[in-house]
Protein backbone atom coordinates (compact mmCIF):
# COMPACT_ATOMS: atom_id res chain seq x y z
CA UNK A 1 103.50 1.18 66.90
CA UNK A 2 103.87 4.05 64.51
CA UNK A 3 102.68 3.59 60.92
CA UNK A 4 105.30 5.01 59.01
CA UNK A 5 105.96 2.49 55.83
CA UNK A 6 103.59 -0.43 56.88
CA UNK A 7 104.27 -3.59 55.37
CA UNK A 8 101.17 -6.33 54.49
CA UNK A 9 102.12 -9.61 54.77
CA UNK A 10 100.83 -12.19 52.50
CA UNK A 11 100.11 -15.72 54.01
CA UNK A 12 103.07 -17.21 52.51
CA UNK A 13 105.44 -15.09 54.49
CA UNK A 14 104.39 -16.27 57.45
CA UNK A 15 103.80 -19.67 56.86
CA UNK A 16 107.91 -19.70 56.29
CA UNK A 17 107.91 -17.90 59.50
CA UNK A 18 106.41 -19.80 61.70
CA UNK A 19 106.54 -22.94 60.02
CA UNK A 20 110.47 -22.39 59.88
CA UNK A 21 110.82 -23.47 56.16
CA UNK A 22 114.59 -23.73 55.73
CA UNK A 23 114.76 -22.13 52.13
CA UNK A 24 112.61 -18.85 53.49
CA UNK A 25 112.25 -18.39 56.79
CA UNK A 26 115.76 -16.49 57.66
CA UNK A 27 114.91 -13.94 55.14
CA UNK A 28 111.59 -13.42 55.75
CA UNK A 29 112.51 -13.10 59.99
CA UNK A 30 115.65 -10.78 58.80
CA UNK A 31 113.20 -8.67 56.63
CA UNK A 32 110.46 -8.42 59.66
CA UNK A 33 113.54 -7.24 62.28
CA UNK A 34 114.24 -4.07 59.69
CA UNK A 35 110.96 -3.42 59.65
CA UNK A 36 110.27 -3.76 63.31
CA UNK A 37 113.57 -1.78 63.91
CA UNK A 38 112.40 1.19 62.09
CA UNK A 39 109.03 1.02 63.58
CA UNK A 40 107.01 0.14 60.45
CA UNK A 41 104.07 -1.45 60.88
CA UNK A 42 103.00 -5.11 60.03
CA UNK A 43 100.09 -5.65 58.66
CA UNK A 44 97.79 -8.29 57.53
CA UNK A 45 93.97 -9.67 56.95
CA UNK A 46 91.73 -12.17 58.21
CA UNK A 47 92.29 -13.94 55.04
CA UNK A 48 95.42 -14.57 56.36
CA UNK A 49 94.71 -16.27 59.70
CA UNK A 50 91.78 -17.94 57.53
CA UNK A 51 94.51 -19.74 55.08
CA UNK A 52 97.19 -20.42 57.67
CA UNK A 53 94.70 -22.04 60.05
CA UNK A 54 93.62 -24.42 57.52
CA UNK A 55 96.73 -26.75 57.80
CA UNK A 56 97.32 -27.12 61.75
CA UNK A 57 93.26 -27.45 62.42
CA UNK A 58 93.72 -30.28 59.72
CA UNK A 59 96.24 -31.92 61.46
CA UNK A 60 95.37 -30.97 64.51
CA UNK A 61 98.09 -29.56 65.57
CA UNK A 62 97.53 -27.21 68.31
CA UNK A 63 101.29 -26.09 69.31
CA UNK A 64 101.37 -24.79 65.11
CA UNK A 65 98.38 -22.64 65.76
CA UNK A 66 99.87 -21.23 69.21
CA UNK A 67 103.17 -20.27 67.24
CA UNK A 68 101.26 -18.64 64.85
CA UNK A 69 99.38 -16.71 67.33
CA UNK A 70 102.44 -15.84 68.84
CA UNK A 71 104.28 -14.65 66.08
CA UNK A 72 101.34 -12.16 65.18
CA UNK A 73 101.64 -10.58 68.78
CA UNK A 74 105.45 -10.62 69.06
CA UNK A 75 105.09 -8.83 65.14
CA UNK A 76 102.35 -6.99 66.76
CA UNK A 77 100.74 -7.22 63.59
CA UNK A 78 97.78 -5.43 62.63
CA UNK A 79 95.10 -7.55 61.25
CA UNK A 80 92.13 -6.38 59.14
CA UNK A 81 89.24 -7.61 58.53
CA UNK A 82 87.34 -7.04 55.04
CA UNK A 83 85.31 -4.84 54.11
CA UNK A 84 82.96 -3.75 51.39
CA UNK A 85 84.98 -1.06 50.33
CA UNK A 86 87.92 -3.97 49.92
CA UNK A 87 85.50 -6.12 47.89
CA UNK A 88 85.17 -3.00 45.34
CA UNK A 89 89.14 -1.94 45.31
CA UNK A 90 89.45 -6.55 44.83
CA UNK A 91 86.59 -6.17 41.96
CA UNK A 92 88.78 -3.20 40.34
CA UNK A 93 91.87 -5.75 40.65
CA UNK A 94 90.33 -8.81 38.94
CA UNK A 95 88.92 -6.59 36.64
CA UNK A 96 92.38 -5.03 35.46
CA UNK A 97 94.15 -7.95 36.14
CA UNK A 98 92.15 -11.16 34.58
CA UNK A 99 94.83 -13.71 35.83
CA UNK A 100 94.04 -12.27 39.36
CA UNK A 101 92.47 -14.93 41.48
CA UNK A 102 90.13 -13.33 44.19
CA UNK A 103 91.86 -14.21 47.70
CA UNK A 104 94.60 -12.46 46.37
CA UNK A 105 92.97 -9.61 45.23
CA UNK A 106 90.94 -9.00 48.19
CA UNK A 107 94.86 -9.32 49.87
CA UNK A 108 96.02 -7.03 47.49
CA UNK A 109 93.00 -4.51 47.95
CA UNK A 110 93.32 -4.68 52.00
CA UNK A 111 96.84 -3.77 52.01
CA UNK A 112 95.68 -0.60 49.40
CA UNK A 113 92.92 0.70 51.33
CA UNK A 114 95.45 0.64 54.33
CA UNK A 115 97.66 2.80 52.90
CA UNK A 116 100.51 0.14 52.60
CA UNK A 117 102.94 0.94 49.60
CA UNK A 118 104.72 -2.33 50.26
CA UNK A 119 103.50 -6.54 49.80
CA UNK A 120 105.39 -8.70 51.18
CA UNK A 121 104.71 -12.32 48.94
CA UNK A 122 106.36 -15.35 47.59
CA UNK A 123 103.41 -15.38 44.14
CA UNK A 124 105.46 -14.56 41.49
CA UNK A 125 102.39 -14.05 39.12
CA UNK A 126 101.52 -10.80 41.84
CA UNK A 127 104.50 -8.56 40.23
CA UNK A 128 102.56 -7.62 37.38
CA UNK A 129 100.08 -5.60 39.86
CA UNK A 130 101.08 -1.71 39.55
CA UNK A 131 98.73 -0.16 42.27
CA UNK A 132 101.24 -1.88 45.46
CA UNK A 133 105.05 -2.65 45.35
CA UNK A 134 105.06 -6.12 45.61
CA UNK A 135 108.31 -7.91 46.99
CA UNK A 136 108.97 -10.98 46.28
CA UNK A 137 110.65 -13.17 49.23
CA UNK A 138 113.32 -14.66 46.60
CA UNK A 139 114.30 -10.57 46.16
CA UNK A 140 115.13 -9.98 50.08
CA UNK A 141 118.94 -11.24 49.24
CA UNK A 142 119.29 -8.67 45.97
């Protein structure tokens, strides 16, 4: 897939995704079929997987961890790992940005060092962040 206005995904996104969360999901699938039909790129981190996986291996439940699996390769979603020089661009974050908890800045400085303009996230306190335009899942309708 061509990288032409990647997009990083935040975990929430695709929690409503896959989960099918019947106040998000719709706009956050209608959002991804843009982006897929003008051949942006998806992109996310490890974190990602790490924080999605939590709930299903909790409970379990083995088909949740499939779909989410799935919905990565049908996305055919890039997904990084972190790095050191993500730790440093996360450090500069919390630094600037004191209410910044880490996971979010090491999201935050992922999507950065991978050249995405655009964060896709439903954490309201993540609007005040200037280096990234962050979009807000409640904003997909406006």
């Amino acid at each position: 897939m061509t990288v032409l206005d990647p997009v990083f995904l935040d975990t929430a996104p695709l929690i409503y995704l896959v989960e099918n969360d019947v106040r998000y999901s719709q706009d956050v699938a209608d959002f991804l079929a843009k982006e897929f039909a003008q051949e942006n790129s998806i992109m996310t981190s490890v974190l990602t997987v790490s924080e999605f996986n939590v709930k299903p291996i909790r409970q379990d439940d083995v088909e949740l961890l499939e779909n989410f699996q799935k919905a990565l390769s049908d996305l055919h979603a890039q997904i990084f790992d972190i790095t050191l020089k993500i730790v440093k661009t996360a450090a500069g974050l919390r630094a600037k940005y004191k209410s910044l908890k880490t996971v979010d800045a090491l999201q935050i400085g992922c999507a950065i060092n991978y050249v995405c303009k655009r964060f896709l996230t439903n954490d309201h306190r993540l609007k005040g962040v200037d280096e990234i335009q962050v979009i807000l899942i409640g904003e997909l309708k406006s």
